[in-house]
Protein backbone atom coordinates (compact mmCIF):
# COMPACT_ATOMS: atom_id res chain seq x y z
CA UNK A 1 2.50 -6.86 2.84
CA UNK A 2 0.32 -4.05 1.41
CA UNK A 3 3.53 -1.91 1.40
CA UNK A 4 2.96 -1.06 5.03
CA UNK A 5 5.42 0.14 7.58
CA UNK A 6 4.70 -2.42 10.43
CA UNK A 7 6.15 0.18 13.15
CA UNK A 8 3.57 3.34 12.24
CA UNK A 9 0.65 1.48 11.47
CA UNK A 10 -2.13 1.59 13.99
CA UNK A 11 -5.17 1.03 12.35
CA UNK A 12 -5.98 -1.34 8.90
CA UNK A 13 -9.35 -1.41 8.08
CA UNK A 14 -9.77 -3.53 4.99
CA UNK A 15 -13.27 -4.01 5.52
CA UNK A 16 -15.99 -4.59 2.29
CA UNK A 17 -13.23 -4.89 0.04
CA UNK A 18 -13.86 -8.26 -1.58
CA UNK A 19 -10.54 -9.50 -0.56
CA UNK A 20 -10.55 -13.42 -1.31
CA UNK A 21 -7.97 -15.96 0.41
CA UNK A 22 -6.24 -16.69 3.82
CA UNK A 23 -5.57 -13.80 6.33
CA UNK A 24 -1.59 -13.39 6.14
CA UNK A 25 0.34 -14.44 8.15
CA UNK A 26 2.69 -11.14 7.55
CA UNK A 27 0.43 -9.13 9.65
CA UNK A 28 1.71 -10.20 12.51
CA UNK A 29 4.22 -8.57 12.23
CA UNK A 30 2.34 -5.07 12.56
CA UNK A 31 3.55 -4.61 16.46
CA UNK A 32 2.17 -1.36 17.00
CA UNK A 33 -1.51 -1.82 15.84
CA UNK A 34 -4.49 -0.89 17.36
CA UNK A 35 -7.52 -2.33 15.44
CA UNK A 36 -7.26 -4.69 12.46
CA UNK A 37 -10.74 -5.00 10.63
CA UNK A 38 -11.15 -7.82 7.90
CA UNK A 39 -14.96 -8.21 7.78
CA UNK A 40 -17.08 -8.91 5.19
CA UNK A 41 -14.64 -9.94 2.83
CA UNK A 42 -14.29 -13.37 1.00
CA UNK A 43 -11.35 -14.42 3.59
CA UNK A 44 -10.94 -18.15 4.23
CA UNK A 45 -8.90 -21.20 5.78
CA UNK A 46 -7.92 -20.57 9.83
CA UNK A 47 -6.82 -17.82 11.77
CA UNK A 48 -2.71 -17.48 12.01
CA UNK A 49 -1.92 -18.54 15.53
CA UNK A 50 1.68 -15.57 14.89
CA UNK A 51 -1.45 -13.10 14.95
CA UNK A 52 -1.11 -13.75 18.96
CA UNK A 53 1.98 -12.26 19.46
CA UNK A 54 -0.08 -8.94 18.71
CA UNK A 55 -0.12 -8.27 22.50
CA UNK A 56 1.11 -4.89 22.62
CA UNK A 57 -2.26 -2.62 21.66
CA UNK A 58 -4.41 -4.63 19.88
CA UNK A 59 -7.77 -3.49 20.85
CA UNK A 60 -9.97 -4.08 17.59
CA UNK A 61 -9.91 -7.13 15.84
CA UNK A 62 -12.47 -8.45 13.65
CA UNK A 63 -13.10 -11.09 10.83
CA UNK A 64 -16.46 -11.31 11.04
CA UNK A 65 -18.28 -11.84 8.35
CA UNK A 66 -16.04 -14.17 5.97
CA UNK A 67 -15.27 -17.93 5.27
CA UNK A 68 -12.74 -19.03 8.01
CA UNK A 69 -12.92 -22.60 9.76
CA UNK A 70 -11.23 -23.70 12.46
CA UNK A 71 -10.32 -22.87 15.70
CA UNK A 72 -10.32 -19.68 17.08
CA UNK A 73 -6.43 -19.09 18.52
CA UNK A 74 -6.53 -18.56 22.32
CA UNK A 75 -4.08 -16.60 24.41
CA UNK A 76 -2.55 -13.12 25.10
CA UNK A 77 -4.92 -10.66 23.53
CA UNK A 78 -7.40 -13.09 22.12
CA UNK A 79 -8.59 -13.84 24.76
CA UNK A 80 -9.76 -10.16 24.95
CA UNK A 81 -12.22 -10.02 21.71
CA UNK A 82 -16.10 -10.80 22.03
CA UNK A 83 -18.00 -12.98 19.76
CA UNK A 84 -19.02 -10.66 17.47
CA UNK A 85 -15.15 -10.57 16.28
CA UNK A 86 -16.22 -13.96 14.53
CA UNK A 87 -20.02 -13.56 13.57
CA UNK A 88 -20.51 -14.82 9.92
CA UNK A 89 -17.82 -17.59 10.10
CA UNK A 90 -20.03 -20.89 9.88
CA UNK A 91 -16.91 -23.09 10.23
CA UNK A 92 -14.96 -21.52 12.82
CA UNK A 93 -15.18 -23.59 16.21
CA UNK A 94 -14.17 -22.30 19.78
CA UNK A 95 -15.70 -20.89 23.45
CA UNK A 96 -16.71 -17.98 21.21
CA UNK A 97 -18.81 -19.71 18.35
CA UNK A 98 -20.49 -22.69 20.68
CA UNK A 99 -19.23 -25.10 18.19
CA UNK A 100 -16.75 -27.77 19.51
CA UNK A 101 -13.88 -28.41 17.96
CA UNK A 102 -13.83 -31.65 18.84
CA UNK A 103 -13.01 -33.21 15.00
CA UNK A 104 -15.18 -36.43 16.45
CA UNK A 105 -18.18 -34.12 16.56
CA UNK A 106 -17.30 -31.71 13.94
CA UNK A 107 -17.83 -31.76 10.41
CA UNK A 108 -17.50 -29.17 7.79
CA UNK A 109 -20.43 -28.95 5.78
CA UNK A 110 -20.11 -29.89 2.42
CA UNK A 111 -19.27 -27.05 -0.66
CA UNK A 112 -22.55 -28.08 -2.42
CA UNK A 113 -24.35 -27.58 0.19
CA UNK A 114 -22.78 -24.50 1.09
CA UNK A 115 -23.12 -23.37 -2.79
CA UNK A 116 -26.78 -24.59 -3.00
CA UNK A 117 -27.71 -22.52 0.18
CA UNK A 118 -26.21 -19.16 -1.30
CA UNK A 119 -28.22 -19.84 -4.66
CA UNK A 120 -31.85 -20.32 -2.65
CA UNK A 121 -30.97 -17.08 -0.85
CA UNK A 122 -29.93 -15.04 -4.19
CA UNK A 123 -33.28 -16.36 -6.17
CA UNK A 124 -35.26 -15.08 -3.05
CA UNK A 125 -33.47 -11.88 -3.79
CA UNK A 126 -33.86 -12.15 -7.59
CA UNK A 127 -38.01 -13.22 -6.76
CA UNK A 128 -38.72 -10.31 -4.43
CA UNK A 129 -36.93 -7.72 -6.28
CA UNK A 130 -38.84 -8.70 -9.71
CA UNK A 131 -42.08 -8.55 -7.97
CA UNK A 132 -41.63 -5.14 -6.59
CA UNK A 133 -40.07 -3.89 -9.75
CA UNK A 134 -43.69 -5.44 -11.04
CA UNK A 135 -45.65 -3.57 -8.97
CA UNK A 136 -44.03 -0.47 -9.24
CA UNK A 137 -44.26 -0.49 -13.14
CA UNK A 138 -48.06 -1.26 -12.50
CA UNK A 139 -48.53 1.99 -10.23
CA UNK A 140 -46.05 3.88 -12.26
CA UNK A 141 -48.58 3.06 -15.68
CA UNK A 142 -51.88 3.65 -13.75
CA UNK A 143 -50.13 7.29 -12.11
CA UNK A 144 -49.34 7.95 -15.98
CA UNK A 145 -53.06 7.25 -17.40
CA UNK A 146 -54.48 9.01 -14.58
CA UNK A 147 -52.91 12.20 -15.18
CA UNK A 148 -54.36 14.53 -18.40
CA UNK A 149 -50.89 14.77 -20.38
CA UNK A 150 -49.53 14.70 -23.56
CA UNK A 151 -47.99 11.26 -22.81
CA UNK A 152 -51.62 9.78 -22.04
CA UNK A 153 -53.16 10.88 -25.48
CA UNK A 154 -50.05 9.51 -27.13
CA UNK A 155 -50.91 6.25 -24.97
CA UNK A 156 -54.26 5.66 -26.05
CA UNK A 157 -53.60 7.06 -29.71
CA UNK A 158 -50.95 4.31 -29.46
CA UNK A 159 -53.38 1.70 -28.40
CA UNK A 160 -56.38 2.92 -30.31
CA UNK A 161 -53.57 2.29 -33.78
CA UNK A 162 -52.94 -1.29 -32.47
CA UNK A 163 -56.61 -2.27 -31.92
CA UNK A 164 -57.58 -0.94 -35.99
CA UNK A 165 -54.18 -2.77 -37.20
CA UNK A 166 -55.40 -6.05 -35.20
CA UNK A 167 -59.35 -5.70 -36.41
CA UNK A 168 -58.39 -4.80 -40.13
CA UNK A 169 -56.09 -7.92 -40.14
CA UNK A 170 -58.64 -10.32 -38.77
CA UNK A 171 -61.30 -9.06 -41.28
């Protein structure tokens, strides 16, 4: 477990570190701790219900952010930890998330769909970031011709060489 001494540890923050998988179990074993951050990592499958028995201190806790389904465990300190906990979590179900989790009403969506939605939202991304990059080339070129430089003779000597190469070839 991380190499951790479950009686002196009071805070884990393992936050933005790309961790991918299920949250173990093996934390609940840390007594003694105060806040336990997993967020925005690549976490997934359900909560451990042993992360209950955490009744002791456990003030922070917080997987928001992540890929975990199911229900949200109830009891002890749980019951203590607002929604935003869970935020990010499109197939956890509880009180918290206003999803049931009745399993006649609940369905988890389907991976393609899940897959397709991420790939929309990165060629948004990819769209948006190649037309500012577009622009900014444009303004950076016009800035560059504008100003009396060295680099703006070269320009037009450079352009002035290509127009005599493309007449002399056409004639």
């Amino acid at each position: 477990m991380f190499g951790l001494d479950p009686g002196r540890t009071r805070s884990l923050n393992l936050s933005q570190n790309s961790l991918v998988g299920s949250i173990p179990e093996s934390f609940s074993q840390l007594k003694d701790i105060e806040s336990l951050d997993l967020s925005f990592n690549k976490l997934y499958g359900p909560i451990p219900t042993p992360l209950t028995g955490l009744i002791n201190s456990l003030a922070v806790f917080n997987v928001s952010y992540n890929n975990l389904s199911g229900s949200i465990p109830q009891g002890k300190q749980f019951n203590t930890f607002g929604e935003n906990s869970y935020l990010g979590n499109p197939l956890l179900c509880g009180p918290l998330t206003n999803r049931s989790c009745d399993t006649d009403n609940w369905k988890e969506p389907d991976e393609e769909i899940l897959i397709n939605d991420k790939a929309n939202i990165d060629a948004v991304a990819f769209y948006w970031s190649l037309g500012v990059t577009y622009v900014t080339v444009l303004v950076g070129i016009f800035v560059f011709i504008c100003f009396d430089s060295p680099w703006r003779q070269g320009w037009f000597h450079l352009v002035d060489a290509f127009v005599r190469l493309v007449q002399n070839t056409c004639t």
